[in-house]
N, C-alpha and C. Protein backbone atom coordinates (compact mmCIF):
# COMPACT_ATOMS: atom_id res chain seq x y z
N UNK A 1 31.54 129.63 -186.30
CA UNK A 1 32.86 129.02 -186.34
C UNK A 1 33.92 130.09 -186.48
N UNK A 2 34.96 130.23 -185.88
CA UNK A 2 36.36 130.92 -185.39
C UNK A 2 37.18 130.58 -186.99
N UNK A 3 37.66 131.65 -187.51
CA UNK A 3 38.54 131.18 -188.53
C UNK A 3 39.68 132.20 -187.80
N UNK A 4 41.18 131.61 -188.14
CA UNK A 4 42.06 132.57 -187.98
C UNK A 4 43.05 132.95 -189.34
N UNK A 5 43.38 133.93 -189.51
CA UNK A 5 43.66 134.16 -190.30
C UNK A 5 45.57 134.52 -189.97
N UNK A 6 46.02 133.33 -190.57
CA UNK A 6 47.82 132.77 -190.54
C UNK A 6 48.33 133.71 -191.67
N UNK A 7 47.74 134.42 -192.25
CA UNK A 7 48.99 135.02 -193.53
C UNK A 7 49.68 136.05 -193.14
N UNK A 8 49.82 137.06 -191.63
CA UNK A 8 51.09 137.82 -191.51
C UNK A 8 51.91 136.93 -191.04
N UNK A 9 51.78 135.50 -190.76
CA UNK A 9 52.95 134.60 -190.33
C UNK A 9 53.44 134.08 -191.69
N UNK A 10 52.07 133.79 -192.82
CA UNK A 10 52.93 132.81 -193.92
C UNK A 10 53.74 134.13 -194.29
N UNK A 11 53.45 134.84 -194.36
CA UNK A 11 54.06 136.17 -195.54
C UNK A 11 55.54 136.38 -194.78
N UNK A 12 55.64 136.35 -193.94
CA UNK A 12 56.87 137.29 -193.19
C UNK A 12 58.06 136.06 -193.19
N UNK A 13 57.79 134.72 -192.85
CA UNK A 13 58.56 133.75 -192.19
C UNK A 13 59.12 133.24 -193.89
N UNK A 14 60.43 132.48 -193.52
CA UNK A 14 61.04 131.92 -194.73
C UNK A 14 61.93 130.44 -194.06
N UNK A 15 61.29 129.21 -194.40
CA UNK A 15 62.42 128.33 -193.63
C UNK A 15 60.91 127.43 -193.05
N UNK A 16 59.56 127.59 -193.41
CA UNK A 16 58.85 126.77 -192.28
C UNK A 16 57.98 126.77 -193.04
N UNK A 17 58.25 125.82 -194.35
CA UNK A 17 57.21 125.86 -194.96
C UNK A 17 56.29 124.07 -195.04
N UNK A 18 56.47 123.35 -193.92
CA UNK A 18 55.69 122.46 -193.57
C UNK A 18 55.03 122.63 -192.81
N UNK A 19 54.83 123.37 -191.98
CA UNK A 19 54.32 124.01 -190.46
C UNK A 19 53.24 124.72 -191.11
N UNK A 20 53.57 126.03 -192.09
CA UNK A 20 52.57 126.67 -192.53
C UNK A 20 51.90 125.77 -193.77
N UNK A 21 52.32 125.14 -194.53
CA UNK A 21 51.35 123.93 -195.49
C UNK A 21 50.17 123.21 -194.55
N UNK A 22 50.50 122.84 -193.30
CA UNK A 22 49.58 122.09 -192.67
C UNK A 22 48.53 122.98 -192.10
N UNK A 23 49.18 124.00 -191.99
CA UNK A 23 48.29 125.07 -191.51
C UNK A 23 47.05 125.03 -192.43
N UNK A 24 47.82 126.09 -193.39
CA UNK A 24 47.07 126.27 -194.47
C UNK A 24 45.78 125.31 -195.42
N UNK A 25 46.17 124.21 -195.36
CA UNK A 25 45.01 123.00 -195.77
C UNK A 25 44.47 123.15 -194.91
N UNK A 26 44.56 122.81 -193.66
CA UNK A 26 43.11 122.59 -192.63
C UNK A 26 42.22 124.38 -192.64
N UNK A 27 43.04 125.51 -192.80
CA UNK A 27 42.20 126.78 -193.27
C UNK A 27 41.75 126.67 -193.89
N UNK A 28 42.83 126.60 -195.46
CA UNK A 28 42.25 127.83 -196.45
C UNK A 28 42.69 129.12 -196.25
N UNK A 29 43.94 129.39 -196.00
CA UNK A 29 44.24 131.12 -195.97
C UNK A 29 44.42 131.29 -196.95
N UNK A 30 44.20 132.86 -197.68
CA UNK A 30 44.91 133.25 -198.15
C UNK A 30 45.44 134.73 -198.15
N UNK A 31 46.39 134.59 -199.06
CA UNK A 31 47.67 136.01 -198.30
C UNK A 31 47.08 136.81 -199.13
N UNK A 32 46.95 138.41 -198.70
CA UNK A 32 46.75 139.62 -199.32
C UNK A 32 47.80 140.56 -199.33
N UNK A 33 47.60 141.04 -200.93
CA UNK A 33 49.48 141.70 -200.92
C UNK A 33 49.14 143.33 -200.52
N UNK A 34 50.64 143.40 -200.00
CA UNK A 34 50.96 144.60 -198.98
C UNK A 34 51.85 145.32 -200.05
N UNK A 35 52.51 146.72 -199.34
CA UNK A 35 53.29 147.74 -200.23
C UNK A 35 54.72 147.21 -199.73
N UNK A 36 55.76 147.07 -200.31
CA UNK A 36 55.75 146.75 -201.53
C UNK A 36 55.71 145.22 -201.59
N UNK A 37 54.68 145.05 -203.11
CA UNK A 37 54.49 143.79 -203.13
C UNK A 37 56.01 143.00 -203.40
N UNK A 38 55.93 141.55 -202.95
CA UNK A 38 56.77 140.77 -203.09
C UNK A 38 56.44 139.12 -203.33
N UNK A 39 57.75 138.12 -203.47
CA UNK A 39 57.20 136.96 -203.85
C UNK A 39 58.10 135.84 -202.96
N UNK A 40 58.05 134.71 -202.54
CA UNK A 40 58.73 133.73 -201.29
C UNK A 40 58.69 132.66 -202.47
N UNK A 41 60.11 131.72 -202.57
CA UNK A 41 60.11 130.84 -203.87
C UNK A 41 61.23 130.34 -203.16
N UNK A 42 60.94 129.10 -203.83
CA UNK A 42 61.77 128.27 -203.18
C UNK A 42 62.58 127.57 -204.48
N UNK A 43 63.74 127.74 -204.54
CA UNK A 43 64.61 127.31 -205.52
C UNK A 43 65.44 126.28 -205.53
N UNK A 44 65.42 125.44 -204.41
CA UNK A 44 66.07 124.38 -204.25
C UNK A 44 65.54 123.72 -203.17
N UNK A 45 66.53 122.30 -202.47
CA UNK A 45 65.52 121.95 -201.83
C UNK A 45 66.27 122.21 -199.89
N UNK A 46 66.80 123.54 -200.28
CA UNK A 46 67.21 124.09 -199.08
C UNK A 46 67.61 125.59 -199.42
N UNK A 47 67.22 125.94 -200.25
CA UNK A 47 67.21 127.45 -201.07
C UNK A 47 66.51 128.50 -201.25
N UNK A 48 66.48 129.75 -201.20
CA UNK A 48 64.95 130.08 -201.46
C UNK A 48 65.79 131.30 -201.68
N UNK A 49 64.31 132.32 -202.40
CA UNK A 49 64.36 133.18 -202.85
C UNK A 49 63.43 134.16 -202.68
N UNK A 50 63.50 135.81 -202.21
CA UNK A 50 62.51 136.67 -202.04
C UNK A 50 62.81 137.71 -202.91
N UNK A 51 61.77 137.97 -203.47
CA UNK A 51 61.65 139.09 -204.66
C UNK A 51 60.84 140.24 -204.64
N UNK A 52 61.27 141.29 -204.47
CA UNK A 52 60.59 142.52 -203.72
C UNK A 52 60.36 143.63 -204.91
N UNK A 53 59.12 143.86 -205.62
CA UNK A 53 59.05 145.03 -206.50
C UNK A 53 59.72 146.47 -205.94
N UNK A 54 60.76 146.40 -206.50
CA UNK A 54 60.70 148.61 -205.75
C UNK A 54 60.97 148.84 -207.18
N UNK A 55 60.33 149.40 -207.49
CA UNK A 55 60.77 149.84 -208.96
C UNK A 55 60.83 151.35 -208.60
N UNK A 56 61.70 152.01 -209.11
CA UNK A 56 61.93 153.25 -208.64
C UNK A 56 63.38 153.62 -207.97
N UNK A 57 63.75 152.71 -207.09
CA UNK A 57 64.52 153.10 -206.38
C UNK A 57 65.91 152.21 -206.91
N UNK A 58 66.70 153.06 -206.56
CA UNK A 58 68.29 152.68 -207.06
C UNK A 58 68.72 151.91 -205.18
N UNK A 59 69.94 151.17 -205.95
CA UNK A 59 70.59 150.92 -204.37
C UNK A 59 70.79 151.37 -203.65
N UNK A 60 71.52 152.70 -203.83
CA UNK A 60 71.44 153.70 -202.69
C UNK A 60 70.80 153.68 -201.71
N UNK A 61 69.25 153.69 -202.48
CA UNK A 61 67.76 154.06 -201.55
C UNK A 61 67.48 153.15 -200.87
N UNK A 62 68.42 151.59 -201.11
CA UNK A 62 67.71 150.71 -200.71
C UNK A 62 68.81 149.94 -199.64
N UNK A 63 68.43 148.81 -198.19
CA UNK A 63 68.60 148.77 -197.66
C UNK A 63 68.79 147.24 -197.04
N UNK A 64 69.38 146.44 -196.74
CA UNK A 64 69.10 144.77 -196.29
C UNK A 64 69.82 144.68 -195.01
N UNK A 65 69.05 144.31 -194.24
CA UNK A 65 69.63 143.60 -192.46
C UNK A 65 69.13 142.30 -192.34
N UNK A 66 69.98 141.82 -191.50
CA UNK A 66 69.93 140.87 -190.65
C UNK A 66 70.29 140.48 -189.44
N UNK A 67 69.44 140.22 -188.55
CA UNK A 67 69.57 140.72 -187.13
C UNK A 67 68.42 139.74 -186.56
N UNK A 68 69.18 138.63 -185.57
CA UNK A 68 68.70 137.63 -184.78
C UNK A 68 67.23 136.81 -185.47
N UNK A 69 68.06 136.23 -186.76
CA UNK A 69 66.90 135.60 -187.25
C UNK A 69 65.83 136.84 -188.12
N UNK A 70 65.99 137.90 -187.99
CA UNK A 70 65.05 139.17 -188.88
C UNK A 70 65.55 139.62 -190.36
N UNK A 71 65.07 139.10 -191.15
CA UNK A 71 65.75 139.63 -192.62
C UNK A 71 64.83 141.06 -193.01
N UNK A 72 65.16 142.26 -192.70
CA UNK A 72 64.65 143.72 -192.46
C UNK A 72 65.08 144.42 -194.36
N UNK A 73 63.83 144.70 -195.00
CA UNK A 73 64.53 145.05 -196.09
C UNK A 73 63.75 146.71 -195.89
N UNK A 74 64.66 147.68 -196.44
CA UNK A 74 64.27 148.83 -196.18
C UNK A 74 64.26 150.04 -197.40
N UNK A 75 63.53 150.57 -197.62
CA UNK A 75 63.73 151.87 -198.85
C UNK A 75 62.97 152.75 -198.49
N UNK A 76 63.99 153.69 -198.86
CA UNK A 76 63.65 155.12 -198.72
C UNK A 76 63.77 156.10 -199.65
N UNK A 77 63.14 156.65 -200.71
CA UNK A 77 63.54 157.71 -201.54
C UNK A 77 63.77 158.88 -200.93
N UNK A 78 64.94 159.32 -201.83
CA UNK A 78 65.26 160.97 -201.69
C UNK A 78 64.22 161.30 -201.99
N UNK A 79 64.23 162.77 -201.19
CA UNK A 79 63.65 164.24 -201.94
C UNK A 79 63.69 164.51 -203.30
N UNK A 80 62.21 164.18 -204.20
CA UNK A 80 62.14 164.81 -205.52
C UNK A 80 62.72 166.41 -205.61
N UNK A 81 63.28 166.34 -206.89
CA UNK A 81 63.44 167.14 -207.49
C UNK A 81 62.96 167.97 -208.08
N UNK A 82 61.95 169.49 -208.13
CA UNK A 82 60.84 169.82 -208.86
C UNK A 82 61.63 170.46 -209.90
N UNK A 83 61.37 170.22 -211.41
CA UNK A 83 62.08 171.05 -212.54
C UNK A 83 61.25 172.57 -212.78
N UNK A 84 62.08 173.17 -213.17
CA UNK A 84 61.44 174.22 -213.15
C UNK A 84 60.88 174.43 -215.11
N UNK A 85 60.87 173.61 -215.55
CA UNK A 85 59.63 172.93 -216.72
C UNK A 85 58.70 172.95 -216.98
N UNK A 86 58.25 171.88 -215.66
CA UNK A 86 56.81 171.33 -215.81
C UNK A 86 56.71 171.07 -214.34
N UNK A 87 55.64 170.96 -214.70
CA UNK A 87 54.70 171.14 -213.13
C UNK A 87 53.81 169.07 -212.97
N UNK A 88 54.02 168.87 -211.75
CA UNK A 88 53.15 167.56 -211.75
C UNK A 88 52.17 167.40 -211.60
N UNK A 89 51.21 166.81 -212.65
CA UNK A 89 49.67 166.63 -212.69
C UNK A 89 48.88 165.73 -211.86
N UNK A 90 49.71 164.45 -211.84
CA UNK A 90 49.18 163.72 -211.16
C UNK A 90 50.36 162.17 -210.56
N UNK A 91 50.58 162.14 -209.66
CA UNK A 91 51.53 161.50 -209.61
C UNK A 91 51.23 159.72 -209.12
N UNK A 92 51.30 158.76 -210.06
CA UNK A 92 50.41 157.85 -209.78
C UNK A 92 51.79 156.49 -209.33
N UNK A 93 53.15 156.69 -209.35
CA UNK A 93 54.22 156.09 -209.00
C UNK A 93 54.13 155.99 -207.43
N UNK A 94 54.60 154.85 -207.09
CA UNK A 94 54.62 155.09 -205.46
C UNK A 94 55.58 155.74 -205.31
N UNK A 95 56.29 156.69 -204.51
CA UNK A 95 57.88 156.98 -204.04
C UNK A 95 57.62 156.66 -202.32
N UNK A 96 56.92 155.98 -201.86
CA UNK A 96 56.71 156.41 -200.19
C UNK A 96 57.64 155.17 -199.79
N UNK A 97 58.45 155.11 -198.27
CA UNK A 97 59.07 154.61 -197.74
C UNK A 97 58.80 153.18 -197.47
N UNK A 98 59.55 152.52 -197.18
CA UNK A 98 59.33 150.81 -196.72
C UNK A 98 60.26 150.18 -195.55
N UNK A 99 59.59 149.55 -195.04
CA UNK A 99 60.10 148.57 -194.17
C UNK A 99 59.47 147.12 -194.15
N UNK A 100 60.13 146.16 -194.34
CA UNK A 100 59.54 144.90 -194.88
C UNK A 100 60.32 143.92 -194.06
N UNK A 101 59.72 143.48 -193.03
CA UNK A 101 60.26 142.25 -192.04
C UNK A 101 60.36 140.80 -192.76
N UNK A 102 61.13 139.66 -192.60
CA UNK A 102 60.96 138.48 -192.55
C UNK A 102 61.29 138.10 -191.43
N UNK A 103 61.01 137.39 -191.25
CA UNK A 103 61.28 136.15 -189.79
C UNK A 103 62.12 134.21 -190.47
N UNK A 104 63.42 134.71 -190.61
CA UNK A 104 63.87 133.44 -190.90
C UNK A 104 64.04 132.07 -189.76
N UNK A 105 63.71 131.09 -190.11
CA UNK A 105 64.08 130.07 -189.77
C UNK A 105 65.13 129.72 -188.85
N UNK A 106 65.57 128.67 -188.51
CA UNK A 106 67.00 128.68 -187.96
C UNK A 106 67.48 128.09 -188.81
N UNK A 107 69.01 128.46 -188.92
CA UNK A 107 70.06 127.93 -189.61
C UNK A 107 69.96 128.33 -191.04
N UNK A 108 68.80 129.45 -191.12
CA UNK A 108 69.04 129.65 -192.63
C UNK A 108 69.84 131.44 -192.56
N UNK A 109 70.13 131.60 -193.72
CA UNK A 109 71.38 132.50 -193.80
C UNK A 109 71.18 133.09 -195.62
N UNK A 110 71.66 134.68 -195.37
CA UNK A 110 71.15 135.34 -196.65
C UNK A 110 73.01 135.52 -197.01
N UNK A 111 72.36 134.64 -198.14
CA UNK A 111 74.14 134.31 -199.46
C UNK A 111 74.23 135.60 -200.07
N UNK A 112 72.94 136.65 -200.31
CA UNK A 112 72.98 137.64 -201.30
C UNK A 112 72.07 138.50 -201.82
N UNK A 113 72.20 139.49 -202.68
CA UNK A 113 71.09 140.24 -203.22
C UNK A 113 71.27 140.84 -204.10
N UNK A 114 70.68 140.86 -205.45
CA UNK A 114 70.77 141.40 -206.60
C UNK A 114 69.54 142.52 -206.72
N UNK A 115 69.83 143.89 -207.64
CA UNK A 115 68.67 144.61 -208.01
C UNK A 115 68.78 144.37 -209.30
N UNK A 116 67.70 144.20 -209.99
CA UNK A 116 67.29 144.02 -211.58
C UNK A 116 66.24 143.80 -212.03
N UNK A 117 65.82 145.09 -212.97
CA UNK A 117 64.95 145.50 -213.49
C UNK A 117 63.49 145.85 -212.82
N UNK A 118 64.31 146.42 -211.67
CA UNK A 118 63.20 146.77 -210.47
C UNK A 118 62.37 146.13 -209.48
N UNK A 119 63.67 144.72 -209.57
CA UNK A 119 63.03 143.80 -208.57
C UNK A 119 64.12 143.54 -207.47
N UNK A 120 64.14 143.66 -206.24
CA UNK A 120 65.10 142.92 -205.98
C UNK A 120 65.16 141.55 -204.98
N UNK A 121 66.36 141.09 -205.64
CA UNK A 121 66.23 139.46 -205.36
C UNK A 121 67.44 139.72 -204.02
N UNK A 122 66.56 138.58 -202.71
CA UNK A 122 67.52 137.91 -201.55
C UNK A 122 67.48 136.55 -201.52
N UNK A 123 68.39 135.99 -202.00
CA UNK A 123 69.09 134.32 -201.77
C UNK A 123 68.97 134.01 -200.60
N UNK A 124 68.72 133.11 -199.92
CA UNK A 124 68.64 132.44 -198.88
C UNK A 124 69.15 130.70 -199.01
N UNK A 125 69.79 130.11 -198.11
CA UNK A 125 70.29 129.28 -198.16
C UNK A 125 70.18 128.71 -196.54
N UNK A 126 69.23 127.85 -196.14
CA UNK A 126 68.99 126.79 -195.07
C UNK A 126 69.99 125.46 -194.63
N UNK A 127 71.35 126.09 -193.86
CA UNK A 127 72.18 125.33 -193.75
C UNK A 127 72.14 124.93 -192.55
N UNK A 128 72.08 123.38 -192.41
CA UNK A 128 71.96 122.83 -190.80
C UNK A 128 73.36 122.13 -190.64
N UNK A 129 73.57 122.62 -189.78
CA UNK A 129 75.07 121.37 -188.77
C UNK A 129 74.93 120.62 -188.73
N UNK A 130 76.28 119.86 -189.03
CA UNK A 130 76.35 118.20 -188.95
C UNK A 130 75.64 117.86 -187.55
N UNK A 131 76.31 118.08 -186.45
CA UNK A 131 75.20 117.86 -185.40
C UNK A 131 74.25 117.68 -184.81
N UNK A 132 73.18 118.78 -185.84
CA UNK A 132 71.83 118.51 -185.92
C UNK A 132 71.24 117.83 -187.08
N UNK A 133 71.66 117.32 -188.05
CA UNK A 133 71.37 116.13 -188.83
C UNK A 133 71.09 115.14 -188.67
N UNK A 134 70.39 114.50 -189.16
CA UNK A 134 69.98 113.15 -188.42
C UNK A 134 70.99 112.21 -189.05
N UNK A 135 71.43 111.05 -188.28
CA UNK A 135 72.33 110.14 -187.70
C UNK A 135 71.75 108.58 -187.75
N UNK A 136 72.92 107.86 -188.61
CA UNK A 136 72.06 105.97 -188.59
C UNK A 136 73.40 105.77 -187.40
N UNK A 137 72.33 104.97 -186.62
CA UNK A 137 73.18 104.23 -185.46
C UNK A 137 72.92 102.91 -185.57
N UNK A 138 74.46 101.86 -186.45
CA UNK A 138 74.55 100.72 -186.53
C UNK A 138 74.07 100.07 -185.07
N UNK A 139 73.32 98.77 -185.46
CA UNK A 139 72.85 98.35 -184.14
C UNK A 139 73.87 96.79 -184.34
N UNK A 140 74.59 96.77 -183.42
CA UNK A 140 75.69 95.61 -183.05
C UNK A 140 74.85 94.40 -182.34
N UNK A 141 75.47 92.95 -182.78
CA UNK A 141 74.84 92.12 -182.14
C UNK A 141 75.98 91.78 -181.18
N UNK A 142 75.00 90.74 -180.29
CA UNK A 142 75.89 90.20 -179.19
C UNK A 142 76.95 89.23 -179.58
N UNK A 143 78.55 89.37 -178.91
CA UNK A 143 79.08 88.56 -179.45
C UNK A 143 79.17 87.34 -179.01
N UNK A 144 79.21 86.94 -177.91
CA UNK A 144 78.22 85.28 -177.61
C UNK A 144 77.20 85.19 -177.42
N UNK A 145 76.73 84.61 -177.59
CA UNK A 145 74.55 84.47 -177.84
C UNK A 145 74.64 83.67 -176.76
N UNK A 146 75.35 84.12 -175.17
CA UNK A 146 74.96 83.34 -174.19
C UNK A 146 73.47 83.59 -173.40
N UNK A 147 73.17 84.87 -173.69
CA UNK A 147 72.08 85.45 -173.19
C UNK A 147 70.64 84.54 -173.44
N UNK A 148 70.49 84.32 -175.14
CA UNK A 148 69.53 83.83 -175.73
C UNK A 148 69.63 82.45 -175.17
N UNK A 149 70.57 81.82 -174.92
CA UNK A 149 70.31 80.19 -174.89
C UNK A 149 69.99 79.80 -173.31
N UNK A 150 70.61 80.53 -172.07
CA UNK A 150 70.29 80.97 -170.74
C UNK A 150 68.54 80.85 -170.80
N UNK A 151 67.47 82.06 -171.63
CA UNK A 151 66.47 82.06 -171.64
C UNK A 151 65.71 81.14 -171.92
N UNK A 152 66.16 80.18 -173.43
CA UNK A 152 65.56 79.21 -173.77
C UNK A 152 65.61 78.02 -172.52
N UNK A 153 66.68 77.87 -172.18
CA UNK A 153 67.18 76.51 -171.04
C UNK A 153 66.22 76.89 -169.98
N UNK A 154 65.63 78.19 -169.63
CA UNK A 154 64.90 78.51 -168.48
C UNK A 154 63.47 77.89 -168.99
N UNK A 155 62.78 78.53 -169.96
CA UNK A 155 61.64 78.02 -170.67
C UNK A 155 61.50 76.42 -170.62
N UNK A 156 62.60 76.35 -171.17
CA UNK A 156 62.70 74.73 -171.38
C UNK A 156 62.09 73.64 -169.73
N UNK A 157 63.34 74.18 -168.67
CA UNK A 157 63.04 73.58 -167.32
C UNK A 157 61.77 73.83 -166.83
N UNK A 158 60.66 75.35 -167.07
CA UNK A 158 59.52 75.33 -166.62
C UNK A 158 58.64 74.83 -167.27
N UNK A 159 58.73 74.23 -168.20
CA UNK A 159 57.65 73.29 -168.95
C UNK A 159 57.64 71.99 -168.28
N UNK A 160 58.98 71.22 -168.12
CA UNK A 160 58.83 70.21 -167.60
C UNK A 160 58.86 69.77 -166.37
N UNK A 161 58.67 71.31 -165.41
CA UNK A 161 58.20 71.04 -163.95
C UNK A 161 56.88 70.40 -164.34
């Protein structure tokens, strides 16, 4: 039996999370975390939130696009500094570069981004047009019910041929 494995789609995409739920039950995927780890949360019920560990890096280093539906988050550290002190034994911190794709939805749109305490947070907000909303269309009745009584009078005469 063929299994496929959907988690560089669940992981990346933000805005399609019925598509990938249905997925996911009839699998069983599950996602394996990448550098830098991060988290997809949904904070409202058209809201969401992505939370990206960089611990290390200041704003400077760090980077947010958006470009045709692509929420691109990016970091890069400067060039360490070697002190002339001490020498490094073993260096077990990540400092290495990132590039971290999402694939948003339509109509959803990034409100913002906070760094704190070495996480940083992107707001997302899934706003659809009145246009594409769904719509009640009053259904009007007829204003003489000549139609209905026409049909019956027909019924009526072929019975008593």
């Amino acid at each position: 039996m063929r299994t496929f494995d959907l988690s560089p789609l669940y992981r990346n995409t933000v805005g399609f999370d019925r598509l990938f739920s249905l997925l996911d039950s009839v699998g069983g995927v599950d996602a394996a975390p990448t550098y830098p780890p991060y988290n997809i949360e949904r904070t409202g019920e058209n809201a969401y939130r992505i939370t990206v560990a960089v611990a290390g890096f200041t704003e400077a280093e760090l980077g947010i696009e958006v470009k045709e539906n692509t929420l691109t988050l990016k970091g890069e550290k400067k060039a360490a500094e070697t002190t002339e002190a001490g020498q490094m034994l073993y260096r077990g911190i990540a400092a290495r570069a990132f590039e971290r794709r999402f694939q948003l939805a339509d109509h959803v749109e990034v409100k913002g981004a906070a760094l704190e305490n070495g996480l940083l947070h992107v707001d997302l907000v899934r706003s659809i047009p009145e246009a594409k909303k769904p719509r009640v269309i009053p259904i009007a009745t007829a204003a003489g019910a000549e139609a209905p009584k026409s049909i019956e009078g027909a019924v009526g005469s072929a019975q008593a041929a």
